[in-house]
Every structure is written in structure tokens, then in C-alpha cells.
C-alpha atoms as a PDB file:
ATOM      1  CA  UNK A   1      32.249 218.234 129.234  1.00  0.00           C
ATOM      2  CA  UNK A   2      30.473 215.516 131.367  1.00  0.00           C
ATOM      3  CA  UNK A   3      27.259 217.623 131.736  1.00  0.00           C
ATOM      4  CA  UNK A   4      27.356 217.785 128.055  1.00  0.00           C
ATOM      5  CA  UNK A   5      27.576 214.189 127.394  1.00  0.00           C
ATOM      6  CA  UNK A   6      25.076 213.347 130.570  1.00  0.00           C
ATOM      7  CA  UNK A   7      22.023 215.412 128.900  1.00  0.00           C
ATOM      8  CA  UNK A   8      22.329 214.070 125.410  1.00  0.00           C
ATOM      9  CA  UNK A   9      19.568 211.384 125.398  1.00  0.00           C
ATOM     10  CA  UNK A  10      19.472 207.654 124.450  1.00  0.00           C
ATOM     11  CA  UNK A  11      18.426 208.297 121.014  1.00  0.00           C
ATOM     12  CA  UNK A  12      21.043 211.087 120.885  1.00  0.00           C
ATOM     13  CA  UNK A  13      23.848 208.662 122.342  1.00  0.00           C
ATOM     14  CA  UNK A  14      22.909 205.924 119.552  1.00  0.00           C
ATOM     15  CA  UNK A  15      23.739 208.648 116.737  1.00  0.00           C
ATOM     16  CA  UNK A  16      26.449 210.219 118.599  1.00  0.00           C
ATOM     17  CA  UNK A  17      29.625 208.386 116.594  1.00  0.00           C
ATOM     18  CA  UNK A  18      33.293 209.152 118.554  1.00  0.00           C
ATOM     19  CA  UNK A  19      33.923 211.955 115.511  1.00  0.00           C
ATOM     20  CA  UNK A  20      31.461 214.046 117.337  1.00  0.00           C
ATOM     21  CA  UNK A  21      32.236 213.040 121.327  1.00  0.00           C
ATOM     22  CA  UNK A  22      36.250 213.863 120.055  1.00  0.00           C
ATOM     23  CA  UNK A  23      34.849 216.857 118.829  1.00  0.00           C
ATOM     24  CA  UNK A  24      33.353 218.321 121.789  1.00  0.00           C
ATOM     25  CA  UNK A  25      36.393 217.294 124.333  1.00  0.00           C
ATOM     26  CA  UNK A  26      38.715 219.061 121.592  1.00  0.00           C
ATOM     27  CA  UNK A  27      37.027 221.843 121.845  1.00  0.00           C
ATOM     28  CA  UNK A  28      36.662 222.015 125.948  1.00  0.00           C
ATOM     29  CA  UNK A  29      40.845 221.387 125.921  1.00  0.00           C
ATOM     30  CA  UNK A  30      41.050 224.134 123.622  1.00  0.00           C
ATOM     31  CA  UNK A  31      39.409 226.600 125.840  1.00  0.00           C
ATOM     32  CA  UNK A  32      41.656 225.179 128.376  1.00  0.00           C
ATOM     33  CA  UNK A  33      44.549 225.358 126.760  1.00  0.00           C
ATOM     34  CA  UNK A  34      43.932 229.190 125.222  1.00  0.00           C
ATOM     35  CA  UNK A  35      43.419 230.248 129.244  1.00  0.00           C
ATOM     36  CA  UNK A  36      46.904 229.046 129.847  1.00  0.00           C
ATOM     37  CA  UNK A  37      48.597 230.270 127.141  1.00  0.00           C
ATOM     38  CA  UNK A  38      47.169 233.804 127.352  1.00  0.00           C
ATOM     39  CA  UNK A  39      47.824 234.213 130.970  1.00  0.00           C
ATOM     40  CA  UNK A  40      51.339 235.783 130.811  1.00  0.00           C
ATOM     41  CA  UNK A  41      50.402 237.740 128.363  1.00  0.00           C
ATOM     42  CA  UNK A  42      47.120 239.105 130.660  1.00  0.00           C
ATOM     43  CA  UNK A  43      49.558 239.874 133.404  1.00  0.00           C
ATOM     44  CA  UNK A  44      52.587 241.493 131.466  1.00  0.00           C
ATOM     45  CA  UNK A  45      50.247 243.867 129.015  1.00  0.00           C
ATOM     46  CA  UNK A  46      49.825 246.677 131.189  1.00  0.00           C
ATOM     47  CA  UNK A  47      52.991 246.891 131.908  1.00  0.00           C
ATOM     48  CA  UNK A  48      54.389 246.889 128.257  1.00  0.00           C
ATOM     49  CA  UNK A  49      51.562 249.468 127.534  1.00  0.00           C
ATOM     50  CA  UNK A  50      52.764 251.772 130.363  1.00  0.00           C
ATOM     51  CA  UNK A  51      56.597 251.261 129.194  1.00  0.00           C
ATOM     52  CA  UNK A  52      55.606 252.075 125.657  1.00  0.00           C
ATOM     53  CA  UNK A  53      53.613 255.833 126.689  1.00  0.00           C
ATOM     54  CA  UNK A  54      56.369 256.559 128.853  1.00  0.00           C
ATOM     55  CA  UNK A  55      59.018 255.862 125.897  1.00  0.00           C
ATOM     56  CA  UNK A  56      56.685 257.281 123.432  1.00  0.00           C
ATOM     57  CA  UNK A  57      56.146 260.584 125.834  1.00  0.00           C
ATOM     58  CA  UNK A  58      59.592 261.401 126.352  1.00  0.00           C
ATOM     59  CA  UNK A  59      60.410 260.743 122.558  1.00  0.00           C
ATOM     60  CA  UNK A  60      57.874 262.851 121.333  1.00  0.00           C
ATOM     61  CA  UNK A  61      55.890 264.454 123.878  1.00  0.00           C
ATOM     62  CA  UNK A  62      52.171 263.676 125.455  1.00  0.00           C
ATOM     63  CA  UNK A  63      49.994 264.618 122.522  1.00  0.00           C
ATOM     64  CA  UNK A  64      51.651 262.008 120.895  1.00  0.00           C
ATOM     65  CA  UNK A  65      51.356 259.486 123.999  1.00  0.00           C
ATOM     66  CA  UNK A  66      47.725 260.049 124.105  1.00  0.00           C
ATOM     67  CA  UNK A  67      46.849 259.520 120.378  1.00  0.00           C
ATOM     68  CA  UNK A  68      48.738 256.161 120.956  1.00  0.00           C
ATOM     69  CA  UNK A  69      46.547 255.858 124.697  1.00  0.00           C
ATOM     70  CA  UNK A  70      43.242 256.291 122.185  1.00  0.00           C
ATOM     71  CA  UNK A  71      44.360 254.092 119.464  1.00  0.00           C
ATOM     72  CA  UNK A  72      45.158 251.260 122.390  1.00  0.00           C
ATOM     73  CA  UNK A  73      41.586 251.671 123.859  1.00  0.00           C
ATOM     74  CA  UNK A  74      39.728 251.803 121.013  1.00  0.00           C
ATOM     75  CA  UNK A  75      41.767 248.270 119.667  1.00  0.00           C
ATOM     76  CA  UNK A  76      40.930 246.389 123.030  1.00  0.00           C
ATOM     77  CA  UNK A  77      37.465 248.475 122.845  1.00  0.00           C
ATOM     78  CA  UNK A  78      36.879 246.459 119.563  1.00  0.00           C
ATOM     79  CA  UNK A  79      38.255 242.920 120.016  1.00  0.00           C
ATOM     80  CA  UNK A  80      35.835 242.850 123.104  1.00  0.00           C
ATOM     81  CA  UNK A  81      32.764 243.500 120.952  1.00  0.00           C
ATOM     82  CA  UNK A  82      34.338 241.540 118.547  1.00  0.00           C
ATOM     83  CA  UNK A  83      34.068 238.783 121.507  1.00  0.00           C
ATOM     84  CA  UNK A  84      30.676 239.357 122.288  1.00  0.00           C
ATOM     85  CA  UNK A  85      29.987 238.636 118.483  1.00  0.00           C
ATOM     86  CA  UNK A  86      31.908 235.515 118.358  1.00  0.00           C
ATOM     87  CA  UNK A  87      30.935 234.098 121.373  1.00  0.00           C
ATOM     88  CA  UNK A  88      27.038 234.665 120.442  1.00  0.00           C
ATOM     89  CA  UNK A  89      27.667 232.835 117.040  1.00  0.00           C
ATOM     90  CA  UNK A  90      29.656 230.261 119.033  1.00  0.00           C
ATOM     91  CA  UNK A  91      26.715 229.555 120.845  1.00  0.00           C
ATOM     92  CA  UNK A  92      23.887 229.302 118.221  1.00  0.00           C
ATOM     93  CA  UNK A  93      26.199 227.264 116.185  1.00  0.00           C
ATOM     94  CA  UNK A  94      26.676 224.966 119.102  1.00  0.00           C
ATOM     95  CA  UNK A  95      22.797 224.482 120.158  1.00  0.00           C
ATOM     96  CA  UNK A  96      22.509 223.856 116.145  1.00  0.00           C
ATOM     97  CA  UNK A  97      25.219 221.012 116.033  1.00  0.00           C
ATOM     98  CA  UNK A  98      24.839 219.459 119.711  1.00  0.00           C
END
């Protein structure tokens, strides 16, 4: 956040109102805040996954185990492209605004 506000120039500084430096420290504690609050949920997901094949296989067998495997992977395959997406429009729309 402080390299942020330490290469915005004088002229830049002048026009900057406290809207827009609120703006930017919002959004830095939000990234914070999101790192935190997923971090549980980071360490305890492969272990949920693995309970739920091993219910799931001895319920109703491995071909159905897998399918549910494949349908897993191909989610987390998606919301990390989906990432790479967001995170590239994230960044144009920040050079634009900053």
C-alpha cells in the first residue's frame, strides 16, 4: 500500500481526494482479510474430499468415486482459470483507475 501511494506523483497527490486513498487501503485489507478467512478452509479440503470418495466408494462403489474424483478436478480445474481471468482484468482495471 505505501509503494502505491509513494509513486503517485505531485500532480497525482493534488487530485488524489481520501475517496480514492480509502479506496485502495480497502482493497489491500480485503486481500488480507480473504487470506485469513480462507486458510482453514485450504488446510481442511483435502481431507473432506478424501472422506467424501471413501464414503462415496463404499456406498456405491469406485466408478462412482471416480466420476465424483473428475467432477472435483475439473471444478478446481476451472475456478483457477477462472482466477487467471479475474486477476488479469483486476489488473488492467487497476493501471486504468490508479
Amino acid at each position: 500500500m505505501y509503494h502505491k501511494i509513494s509513486k503517485l506523483s505531485t500532480k497525482s497527490l493534488t487530485e488524489t481526494n481520501s475517496g480514492k486513498l480509502i479506496t485502495i487501503i480497502s482493497g489491500d485489507m480485503f486481500n488480507v482479510e480473504r487470506i485469513t478467512s480462507v486458510f482453514a478452509i485450504l488446510i481442511a479440503c483435502p481431507f473432506v474430499v478424501l472422506l467424501c470418495l471413501v464414503y462415496v466408494t463404499i456406498n456405491s462403489g469406485i466408478i462412482y468415486a471416480a466420476f465424483l474424483l473428475a467432477v472435483f478436478l475439473l471444478c478446481a480445474f476451472g475456478q483457477y482459470l477462472s482466477n487467471i481471468f479475474t486477476r488479469r482484468y483486476k489488473a488492467k482495471e487497476a493501471y486504468l483507475s490508479d
